[in-house]
PDB file of N, CA and C in Angstrom:
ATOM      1  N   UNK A   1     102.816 265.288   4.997  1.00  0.00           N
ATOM      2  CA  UNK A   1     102.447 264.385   3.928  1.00  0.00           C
ATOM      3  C   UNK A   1     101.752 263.163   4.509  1.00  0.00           C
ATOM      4  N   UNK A   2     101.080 262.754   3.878  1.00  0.00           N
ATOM      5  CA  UNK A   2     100.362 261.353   4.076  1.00  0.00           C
ATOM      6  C   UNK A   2     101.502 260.181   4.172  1.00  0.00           C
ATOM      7  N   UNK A   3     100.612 259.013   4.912  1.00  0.00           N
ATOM      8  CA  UNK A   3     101.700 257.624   4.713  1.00  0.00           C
ATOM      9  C   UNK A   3     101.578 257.185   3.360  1.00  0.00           C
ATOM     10  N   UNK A   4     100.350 257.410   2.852  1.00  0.00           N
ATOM     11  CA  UNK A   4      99.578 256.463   1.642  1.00  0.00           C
ATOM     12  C   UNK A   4     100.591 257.144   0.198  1.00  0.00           C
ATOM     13  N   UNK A   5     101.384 256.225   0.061  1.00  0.00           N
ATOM     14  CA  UNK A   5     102.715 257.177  -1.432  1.00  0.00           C
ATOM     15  C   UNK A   5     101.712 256.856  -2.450  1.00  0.00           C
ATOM     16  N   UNK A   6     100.526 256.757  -2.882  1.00  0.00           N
ATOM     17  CA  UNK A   6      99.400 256.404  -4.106  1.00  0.00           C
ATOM     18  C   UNK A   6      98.795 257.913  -4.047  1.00  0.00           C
ATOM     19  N   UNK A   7      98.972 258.604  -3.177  1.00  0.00           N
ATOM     20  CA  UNK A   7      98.163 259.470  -3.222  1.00  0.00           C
ATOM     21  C   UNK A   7      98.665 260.798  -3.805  1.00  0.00           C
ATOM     22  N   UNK A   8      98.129 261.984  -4.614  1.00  0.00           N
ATOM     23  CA  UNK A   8      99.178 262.619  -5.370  1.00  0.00           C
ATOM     24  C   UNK A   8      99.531 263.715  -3.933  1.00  0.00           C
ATOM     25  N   UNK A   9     100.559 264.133  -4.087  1.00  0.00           N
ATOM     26  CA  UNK A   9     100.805 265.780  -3.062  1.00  0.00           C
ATOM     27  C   UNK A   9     101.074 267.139  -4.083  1.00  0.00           C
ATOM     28  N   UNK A  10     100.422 267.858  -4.038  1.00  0.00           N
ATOM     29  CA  UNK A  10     100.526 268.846  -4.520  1.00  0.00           C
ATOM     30  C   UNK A  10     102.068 269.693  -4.453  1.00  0.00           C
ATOM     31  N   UNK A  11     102.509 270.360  -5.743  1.00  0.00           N
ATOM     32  CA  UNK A  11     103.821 271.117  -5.305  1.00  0.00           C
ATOM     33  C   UNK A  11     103.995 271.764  -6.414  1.00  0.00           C
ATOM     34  N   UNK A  12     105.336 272.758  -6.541  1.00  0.00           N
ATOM     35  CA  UNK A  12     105.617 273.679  -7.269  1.00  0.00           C
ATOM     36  C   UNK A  12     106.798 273.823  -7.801  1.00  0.00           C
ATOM     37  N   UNK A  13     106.931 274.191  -8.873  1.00  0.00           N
ATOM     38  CA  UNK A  13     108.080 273.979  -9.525  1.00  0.00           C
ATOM     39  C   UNK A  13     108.993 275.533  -9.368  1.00  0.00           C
ATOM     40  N   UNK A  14     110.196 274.970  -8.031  1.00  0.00           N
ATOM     41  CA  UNK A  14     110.940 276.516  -7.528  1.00  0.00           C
ATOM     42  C   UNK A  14     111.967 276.658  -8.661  1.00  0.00           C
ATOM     43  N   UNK A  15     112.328 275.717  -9.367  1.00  0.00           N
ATOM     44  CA  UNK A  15     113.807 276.422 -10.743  1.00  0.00           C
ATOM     45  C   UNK A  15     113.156 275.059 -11.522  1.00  0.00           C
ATOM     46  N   UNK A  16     114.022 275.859 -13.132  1.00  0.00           N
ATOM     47  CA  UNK A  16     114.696 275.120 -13.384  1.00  0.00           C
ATOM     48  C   UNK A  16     115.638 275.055 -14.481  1.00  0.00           C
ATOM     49  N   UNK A  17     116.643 274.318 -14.154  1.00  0.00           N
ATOM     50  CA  UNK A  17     117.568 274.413 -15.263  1.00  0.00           C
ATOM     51  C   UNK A  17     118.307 273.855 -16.264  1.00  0.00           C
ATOM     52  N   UNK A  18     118.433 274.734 -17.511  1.00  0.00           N
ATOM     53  CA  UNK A  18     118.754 273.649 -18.695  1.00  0.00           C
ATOM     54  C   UNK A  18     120.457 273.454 -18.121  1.00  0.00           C
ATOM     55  N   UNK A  19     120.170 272.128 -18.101  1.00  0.00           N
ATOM     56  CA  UNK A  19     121.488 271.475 -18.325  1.00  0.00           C
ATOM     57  C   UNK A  19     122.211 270.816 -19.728  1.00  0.00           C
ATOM     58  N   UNK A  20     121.504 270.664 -20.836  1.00  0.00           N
ATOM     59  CA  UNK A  20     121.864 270.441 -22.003  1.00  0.00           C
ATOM     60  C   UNK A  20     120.550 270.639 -22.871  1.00  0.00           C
ATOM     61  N   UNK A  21     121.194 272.105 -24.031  1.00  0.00           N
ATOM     62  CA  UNK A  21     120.372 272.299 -24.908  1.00  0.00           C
ATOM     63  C   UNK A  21     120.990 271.286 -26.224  1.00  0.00           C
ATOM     64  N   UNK A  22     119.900 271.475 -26.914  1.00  0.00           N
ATOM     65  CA  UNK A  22     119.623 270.771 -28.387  1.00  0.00           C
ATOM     66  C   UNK A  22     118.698 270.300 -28.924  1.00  0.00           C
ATOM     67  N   UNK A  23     118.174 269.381 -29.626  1.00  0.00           N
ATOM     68  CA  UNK A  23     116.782 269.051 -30.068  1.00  0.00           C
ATOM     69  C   UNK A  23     116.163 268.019 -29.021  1.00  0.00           C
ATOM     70  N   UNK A  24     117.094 267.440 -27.661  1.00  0.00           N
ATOM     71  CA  UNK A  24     116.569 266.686 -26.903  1.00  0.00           C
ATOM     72  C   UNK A  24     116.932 267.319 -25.838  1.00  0.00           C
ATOM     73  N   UNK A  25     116.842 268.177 -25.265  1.00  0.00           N
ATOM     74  CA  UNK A  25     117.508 268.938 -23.846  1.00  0.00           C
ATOM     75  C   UNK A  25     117.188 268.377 -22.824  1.00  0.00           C
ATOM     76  N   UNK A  26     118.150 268.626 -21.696  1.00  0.00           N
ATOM     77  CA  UNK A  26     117.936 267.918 -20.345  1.00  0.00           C
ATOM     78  C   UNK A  26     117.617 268.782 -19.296  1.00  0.00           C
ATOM     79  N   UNK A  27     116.696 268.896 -18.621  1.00  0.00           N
ATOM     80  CA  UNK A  27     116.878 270.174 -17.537  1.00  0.00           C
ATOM     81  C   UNK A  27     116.409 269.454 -16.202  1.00  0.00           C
ATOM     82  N   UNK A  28     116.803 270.283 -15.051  1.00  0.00           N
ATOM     83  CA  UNK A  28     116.980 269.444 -13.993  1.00  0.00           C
ATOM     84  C   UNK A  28     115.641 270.580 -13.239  1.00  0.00           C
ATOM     85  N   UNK A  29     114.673 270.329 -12.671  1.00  0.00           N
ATOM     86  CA  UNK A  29     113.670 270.656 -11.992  1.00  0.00           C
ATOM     87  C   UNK A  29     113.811 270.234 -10.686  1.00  0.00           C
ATOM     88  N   UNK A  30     113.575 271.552  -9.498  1.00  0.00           N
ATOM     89  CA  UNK A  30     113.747 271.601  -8.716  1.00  0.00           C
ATOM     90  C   UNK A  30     112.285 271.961  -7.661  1.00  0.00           C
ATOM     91  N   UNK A  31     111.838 270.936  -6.894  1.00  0.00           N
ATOM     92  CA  UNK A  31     110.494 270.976  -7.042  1.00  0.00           C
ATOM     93  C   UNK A  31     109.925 271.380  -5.149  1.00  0.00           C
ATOM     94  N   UNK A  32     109.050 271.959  -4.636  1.00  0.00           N
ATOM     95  CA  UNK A  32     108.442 272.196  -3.346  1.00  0.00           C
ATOM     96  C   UNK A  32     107.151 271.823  -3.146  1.00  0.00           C
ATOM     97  N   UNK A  33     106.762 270.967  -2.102  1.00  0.00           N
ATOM     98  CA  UNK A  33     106.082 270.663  -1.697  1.00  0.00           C
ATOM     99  C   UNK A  33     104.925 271.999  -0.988  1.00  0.00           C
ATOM    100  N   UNK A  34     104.167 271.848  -1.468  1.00  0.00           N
ATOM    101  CA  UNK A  34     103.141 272.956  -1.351  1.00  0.00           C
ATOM    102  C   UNK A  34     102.844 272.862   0.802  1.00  0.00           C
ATOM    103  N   UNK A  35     102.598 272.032   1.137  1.00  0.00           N
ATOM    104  CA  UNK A  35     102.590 271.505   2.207  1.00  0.00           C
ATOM    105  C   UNK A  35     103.981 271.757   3.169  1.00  0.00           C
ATOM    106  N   UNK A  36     104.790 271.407   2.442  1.00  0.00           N
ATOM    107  CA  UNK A  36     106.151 271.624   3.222  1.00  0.00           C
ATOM    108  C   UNK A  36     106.212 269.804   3.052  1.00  0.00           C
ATOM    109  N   UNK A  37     107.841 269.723   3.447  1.00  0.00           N
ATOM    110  CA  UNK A  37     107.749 267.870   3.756  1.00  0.00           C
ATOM    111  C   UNK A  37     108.493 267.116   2.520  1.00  0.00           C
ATOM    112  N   UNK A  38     107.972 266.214   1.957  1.00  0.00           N
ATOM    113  CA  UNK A  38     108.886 265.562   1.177  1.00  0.00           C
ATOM    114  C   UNK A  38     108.362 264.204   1.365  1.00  0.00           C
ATOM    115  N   UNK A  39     109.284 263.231   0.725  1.00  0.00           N
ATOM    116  CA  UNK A  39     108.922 261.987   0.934  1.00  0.00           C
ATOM    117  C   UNK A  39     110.680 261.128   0.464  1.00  0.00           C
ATOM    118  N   UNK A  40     110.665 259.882   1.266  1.00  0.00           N
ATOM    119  CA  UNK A  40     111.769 259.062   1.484  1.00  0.00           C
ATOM    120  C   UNK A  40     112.045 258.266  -0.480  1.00  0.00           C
ATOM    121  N   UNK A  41     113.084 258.774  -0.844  1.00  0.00           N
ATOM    122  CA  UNK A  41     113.383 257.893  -1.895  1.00  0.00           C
ATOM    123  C   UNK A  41     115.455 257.880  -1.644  1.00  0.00           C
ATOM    124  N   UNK A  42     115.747 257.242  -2.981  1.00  0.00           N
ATOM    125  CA  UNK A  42     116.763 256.646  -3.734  1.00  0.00           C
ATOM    126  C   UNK A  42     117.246 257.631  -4.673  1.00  0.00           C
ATOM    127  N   UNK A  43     118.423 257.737  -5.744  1.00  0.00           N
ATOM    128  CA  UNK A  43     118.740 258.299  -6.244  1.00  0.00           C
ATOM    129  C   UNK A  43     118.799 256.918  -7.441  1.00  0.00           C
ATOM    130  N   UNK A  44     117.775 257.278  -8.560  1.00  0.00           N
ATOM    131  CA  UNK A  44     117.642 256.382  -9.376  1.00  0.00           C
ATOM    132  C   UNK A  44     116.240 256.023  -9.650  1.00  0.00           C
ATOM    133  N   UNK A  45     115.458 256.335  -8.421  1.00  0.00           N
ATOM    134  CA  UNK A  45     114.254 256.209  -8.336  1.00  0.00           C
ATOM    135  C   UNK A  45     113.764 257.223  -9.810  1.00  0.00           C
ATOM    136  N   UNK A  46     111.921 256.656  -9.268  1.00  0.00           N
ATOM    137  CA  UNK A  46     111.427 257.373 -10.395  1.00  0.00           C
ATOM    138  C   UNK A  46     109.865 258.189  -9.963  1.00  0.00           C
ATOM    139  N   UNK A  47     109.700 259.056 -10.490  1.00  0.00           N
ATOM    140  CA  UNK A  47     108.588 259.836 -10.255  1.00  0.00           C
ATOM    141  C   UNK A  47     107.121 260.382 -11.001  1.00  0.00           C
ATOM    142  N   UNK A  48     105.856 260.293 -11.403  1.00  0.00           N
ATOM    143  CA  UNK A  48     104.870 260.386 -12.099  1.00  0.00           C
ATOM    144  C   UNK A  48     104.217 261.498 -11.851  1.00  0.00           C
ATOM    145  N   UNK A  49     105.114 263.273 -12.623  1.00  0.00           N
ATOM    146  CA  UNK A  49     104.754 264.274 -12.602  1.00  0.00           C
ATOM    147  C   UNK A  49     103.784 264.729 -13.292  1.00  0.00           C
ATOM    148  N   UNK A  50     102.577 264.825 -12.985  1.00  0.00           N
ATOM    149  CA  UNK A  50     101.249 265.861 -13.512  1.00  0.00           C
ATOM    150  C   UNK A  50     101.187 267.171 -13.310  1.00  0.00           C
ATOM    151  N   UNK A  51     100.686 268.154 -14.710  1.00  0.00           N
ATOM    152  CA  UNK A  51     100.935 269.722 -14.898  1.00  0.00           C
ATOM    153  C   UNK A  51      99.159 269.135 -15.211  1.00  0.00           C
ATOM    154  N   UNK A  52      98.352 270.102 -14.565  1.00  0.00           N
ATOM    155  CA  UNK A  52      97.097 269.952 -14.808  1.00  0.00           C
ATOM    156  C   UNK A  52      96.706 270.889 -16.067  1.00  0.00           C
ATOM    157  N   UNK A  53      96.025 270.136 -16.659  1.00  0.00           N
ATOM    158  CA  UNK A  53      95.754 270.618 -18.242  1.00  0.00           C
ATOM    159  C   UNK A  53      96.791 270.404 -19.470  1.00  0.00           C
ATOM    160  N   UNK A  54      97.748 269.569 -18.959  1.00  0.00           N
ATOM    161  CA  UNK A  54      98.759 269.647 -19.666  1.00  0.00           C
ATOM    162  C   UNK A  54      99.281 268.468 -20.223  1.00  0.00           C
ATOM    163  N   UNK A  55      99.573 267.292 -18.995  1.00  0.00           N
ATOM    164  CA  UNK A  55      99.870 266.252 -19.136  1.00  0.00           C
ATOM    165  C   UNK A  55     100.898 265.391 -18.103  1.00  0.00           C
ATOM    166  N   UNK A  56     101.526 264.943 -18.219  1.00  0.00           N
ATOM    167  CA  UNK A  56     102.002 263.594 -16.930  1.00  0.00           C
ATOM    168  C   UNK A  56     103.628 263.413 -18.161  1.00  0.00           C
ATOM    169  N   UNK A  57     104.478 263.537 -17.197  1.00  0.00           N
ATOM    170  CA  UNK A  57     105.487 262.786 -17.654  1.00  0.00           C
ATOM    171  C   UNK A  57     106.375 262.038 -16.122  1.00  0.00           C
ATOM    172  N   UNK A  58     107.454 261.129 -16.417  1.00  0.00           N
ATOM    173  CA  UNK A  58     107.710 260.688 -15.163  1.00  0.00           C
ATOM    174  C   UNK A  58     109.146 260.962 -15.460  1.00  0.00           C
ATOM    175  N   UNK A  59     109.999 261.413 -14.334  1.00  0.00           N
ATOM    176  CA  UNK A  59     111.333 262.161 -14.015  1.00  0.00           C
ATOM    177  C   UNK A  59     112.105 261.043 -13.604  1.00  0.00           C
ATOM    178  N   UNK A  60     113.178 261.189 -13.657  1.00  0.00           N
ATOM    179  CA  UNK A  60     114.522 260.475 -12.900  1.00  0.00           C
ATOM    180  C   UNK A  60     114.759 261.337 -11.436  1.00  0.00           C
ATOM    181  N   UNK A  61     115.041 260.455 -10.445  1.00  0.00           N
ATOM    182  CA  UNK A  61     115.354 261.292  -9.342  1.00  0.00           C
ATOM    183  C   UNK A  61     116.851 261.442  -8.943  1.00  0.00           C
ATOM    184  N   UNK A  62     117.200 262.550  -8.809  1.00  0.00           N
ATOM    185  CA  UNK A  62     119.165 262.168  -9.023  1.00  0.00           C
ATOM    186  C   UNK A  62     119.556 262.734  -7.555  1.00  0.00           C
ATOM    187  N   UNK A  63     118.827 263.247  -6.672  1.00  0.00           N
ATOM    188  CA  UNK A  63     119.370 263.754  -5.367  1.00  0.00           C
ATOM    189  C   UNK A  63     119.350 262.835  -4.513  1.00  0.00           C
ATOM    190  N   UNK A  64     120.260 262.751  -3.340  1.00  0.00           N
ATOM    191  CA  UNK A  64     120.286 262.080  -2.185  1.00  0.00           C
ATOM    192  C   UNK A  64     119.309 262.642  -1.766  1.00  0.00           C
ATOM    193  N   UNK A  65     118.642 261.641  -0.626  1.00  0.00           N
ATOM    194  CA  UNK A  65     117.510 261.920  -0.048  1.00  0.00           C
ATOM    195  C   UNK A  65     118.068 262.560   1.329  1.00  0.00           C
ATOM    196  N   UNK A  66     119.226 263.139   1.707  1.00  0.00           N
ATOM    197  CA  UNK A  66     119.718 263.480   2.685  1.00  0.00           C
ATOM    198  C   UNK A  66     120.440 264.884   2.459  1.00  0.00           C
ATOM    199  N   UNK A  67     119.975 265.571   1.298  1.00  0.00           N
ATOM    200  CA  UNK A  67     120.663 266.539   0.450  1.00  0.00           C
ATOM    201  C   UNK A  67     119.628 267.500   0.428  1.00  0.00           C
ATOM    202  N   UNK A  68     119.292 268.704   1.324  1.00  0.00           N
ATOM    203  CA  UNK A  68     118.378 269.729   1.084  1.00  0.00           C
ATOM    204  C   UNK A  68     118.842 271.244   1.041  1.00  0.00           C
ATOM    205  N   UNK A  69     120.391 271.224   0.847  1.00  0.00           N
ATOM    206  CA  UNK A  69     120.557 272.450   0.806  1.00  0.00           C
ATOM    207  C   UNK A  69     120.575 272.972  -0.730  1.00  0.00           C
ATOM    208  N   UNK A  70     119.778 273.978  -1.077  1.00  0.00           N
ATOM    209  CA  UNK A  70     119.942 274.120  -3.041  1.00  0.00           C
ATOM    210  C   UNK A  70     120.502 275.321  -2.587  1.00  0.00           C
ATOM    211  N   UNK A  71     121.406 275.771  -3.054  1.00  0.00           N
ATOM    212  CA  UNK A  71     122.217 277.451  -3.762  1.00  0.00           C
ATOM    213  C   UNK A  71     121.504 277.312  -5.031  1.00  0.00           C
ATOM    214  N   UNK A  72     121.299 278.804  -5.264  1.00  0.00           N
ATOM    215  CA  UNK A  72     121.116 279.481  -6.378  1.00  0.00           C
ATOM    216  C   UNK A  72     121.880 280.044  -7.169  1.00  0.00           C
TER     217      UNK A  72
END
């Protein structure tokens, strides 16, 4: 990854899952860096996700940044 955090990184969306259905559902997206890598945050932080052709929404980040093992 680049130093420059302005710059977008490409990645892919490996799961994801509903954690609460209803007319406002919550699901937790689990995301890979196309590149490999990552970048240094917080748990609380926040993120400005683009689906091309689609639109931009921005996520809550809830993982430790020291936390890379996912089970399936």
């Amino acid at each position: 990854m680049t130093d420059n955090i302005y710059l977008p990184a490409m990645a892919r969306i490996a799961d994801i899952t509903l954690e609460t259905g209803g007319p406002r559902p919550i699901r937790t997206f689990r995301i890979e860096f196309i590149n490999g890598g990552g970048f240094d945050h917080q748990p609380g932080q926040c993120a400005l996700l683009s689906v091309f052709g689609k639109g931009e929404s921005v996520a809550s980040i809830s993982s430790a940044p020291h936390f890379t093992d996912y089970k399936q």
